[in-house]
C-alpha atoms as a PDB file:
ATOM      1  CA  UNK A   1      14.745  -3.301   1.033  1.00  0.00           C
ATOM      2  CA  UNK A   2      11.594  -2.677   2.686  1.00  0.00           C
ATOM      3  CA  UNK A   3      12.017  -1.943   6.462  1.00  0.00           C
ATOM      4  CA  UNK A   4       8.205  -0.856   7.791  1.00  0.00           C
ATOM      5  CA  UNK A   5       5.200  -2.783   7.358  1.00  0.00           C
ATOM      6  CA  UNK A   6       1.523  -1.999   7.268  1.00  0.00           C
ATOM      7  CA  UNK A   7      -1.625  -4.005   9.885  1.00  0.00           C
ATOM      8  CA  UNK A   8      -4.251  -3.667  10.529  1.00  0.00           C
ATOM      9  CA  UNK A   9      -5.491  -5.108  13.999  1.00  0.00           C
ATOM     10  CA  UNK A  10      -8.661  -7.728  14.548  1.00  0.00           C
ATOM     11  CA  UNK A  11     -10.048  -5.170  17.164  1.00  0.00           C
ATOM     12  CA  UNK A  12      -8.079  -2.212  17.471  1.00  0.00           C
ATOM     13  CA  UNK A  13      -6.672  -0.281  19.982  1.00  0.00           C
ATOM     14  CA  UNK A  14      -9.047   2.187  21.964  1.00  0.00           C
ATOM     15  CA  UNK A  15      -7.884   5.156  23.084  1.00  0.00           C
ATOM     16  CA  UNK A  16      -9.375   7.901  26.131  1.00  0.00           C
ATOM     17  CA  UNK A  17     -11.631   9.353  23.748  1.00  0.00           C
ATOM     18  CA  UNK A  18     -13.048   5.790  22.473  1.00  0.00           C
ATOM     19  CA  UNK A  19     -11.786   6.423  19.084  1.00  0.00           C
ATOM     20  CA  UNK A  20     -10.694   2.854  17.858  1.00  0.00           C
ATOM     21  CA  UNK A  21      -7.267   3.054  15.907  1.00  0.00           C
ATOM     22  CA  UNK A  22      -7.216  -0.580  13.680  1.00  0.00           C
ATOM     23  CA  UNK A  23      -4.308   0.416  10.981  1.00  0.00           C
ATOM     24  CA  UNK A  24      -0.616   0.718  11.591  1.00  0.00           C
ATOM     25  CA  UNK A  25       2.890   0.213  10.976  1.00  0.00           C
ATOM     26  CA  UNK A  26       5.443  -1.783  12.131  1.00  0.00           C
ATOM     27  CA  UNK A  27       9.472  -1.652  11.608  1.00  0.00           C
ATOM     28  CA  UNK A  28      11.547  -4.377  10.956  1.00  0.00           C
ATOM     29  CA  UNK A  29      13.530  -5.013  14.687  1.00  0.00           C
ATOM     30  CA  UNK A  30      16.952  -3.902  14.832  1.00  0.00           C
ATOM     31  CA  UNK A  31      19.774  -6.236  17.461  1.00  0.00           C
ATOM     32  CA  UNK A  32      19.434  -3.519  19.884  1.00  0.00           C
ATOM     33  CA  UNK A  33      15.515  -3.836  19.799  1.00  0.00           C
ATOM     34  CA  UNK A  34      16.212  -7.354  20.819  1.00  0.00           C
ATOM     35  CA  UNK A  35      18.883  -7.067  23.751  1.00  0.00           C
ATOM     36  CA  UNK A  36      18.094  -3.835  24.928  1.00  0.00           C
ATOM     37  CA  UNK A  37      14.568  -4.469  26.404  1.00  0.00           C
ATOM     38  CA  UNK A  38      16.312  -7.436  28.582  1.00  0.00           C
ATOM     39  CA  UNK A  39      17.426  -4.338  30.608  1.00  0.00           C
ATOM     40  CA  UNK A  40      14.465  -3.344  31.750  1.00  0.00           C
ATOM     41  CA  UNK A  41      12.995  -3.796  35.217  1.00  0.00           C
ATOM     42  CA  UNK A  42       9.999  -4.248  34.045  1.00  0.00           C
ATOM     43  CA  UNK A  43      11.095  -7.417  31.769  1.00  0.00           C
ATOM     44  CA  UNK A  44      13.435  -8.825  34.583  1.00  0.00           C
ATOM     45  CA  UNK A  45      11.080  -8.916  37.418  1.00  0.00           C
ATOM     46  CA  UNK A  46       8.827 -10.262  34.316  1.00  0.00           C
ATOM     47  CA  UNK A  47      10.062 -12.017  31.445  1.00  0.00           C
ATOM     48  CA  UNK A  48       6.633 -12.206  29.470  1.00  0.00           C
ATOM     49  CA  UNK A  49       6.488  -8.237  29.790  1.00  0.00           C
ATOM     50  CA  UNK A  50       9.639  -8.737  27.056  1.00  0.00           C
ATOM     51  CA  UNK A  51       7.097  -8.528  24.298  1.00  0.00           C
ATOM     52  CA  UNK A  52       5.338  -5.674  25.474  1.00  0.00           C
ATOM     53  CA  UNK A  53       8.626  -3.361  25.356  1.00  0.00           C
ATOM     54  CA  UNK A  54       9.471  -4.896  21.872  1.00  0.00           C
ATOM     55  CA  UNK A  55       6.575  -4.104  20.493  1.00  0.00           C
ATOM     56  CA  UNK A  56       6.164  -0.597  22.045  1.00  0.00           C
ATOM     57  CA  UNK A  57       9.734  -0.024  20.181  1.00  0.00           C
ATOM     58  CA  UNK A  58       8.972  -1.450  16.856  1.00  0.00           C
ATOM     59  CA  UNK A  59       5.148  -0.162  16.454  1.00  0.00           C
ATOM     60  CA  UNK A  60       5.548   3.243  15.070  1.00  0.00           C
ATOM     61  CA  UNK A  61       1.977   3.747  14.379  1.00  0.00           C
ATOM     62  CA  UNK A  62      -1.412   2.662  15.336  1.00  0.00           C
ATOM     63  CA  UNK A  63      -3.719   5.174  13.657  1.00  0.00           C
ATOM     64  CA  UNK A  64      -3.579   8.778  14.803  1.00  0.00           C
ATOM     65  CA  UNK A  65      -1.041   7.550  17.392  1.00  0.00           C
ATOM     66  CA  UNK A  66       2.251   7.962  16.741  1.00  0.00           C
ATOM     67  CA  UNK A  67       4.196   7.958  19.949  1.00  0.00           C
ATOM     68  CA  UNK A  68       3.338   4.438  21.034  1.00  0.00           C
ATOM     69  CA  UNK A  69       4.841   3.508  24.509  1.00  0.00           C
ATOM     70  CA  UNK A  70       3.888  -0.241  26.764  1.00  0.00           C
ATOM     71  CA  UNK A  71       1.256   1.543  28.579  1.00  0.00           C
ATOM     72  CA  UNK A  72      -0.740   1.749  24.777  1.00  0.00           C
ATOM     73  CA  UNK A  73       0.450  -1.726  23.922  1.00  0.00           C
ATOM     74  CA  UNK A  74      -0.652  -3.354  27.549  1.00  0.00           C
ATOM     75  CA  UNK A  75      -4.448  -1.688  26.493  1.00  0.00           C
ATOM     76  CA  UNK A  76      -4.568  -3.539  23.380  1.00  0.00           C
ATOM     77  CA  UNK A  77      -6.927  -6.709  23.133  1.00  0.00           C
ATOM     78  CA  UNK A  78      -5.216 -10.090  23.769  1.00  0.00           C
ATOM     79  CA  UNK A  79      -6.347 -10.425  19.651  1.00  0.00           C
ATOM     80  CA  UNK A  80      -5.022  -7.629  19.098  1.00  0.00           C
ATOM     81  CA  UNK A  81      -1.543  -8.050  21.414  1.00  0.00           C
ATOM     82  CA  UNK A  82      -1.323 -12.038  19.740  1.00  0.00           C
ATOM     83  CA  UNK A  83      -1.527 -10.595  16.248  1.00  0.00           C
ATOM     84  CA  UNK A  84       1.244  -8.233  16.778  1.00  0.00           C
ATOM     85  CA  UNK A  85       3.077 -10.867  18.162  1.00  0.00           C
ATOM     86  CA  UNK A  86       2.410 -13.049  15.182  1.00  0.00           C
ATOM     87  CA  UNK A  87       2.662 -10.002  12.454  1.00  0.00           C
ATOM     88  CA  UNK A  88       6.388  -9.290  14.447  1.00  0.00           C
ATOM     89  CA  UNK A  89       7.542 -12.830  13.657  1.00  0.00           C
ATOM     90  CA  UNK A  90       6.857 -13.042  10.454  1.00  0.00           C
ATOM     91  CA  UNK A  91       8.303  -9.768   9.332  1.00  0.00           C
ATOM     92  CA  UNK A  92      11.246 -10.186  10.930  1.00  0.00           C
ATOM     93  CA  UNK A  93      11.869 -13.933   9.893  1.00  0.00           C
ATOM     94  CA  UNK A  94      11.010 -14.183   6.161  1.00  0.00           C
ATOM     95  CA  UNK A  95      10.557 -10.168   5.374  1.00  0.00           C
ATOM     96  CA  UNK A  96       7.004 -10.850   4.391  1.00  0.00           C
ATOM     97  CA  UNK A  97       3.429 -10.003   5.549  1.00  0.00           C
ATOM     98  CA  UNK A  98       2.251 -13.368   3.779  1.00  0.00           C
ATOM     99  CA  UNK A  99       1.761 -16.755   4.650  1.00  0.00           C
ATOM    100  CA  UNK A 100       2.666 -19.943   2.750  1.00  0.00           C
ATOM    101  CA  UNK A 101      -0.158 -22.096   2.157  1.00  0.00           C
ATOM    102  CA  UNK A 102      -1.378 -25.202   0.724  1.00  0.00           C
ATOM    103  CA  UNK A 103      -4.957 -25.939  -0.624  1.00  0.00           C
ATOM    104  CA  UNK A 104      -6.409 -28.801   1.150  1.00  0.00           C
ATOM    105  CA  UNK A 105      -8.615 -29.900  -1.757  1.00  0.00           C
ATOM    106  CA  UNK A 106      -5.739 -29.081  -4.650  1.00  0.00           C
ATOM    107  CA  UNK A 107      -2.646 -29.599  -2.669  1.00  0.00           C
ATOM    108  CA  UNK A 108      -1.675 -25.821  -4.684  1.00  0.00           C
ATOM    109  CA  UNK A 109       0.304 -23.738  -2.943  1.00  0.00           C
ATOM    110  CA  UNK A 110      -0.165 -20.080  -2.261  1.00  0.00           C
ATOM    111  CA  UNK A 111       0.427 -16.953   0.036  1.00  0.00           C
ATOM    112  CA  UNK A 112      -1.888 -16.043   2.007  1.00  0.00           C
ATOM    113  CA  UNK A 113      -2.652 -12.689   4.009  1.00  0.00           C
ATOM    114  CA  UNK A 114      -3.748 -13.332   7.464  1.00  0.00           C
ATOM    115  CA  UNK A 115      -4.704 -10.041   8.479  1.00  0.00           C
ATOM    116  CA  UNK A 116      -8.038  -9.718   9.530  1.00  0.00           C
ATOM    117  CA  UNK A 117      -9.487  -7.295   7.082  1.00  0.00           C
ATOM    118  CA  UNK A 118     -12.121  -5.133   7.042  1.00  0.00           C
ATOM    119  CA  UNK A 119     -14.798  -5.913   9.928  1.00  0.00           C
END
């Protein structure tokens, strides 16, 4: 079973020295991933923070950065942050990077990679 995922992010994050990180990878979320965070002070004076501490738990690289933390994930983009978001879904939910598609013109169905590739 395959349990960490590759990205790569629409901006990337940009870190003190400017050097932009775009590749990463991502775990699949664990239950206590889930209902730990709701503990947080952070997340109960703030619900919407919830998805910052998820992702901070479940990101465990974005380029030369290993030891990601909320501070690294409230710096990313809002492209960036929504992609994550997005990328977290759908590995967690079908186990998959892809996308199910259909062809407008055909009506053929397909998957689909939504990342943003190369810029």
């Amino acid at each position: 079973m395959k349990t960490e995922f590759e990205f790569e992010l629409p901006h990337g994050y940009v870190d003190a020295q400017e050097k932009t990180h775009r590749r990463g990878t991502m775990r699949l979320a664990t239950a206590a991933d889930e209902i730990l965070p709701a503990r947080d002070p952070r997340v109960q004076s703030n619900p919407a923070y919830l998805s910052v501490v998820i992702l901070a738990r479940v990101i465990t690289r974005i380029g030369d950065v290993n030891n990601l933390n909320t501070q690294i994930i409230e710096n990313l983009f809002a492209a960036d942050f929504a992609y994550l978001q997005d990328f977290y879904n759908r590995i967690n939910e079908s186990g998959k990077t892809t996308i199910d598609v259909v062809c407008p013109g055909c009506g053929k169905r397909f998957e689909a990679d939504p990342s943003p590739g190369e810029p």
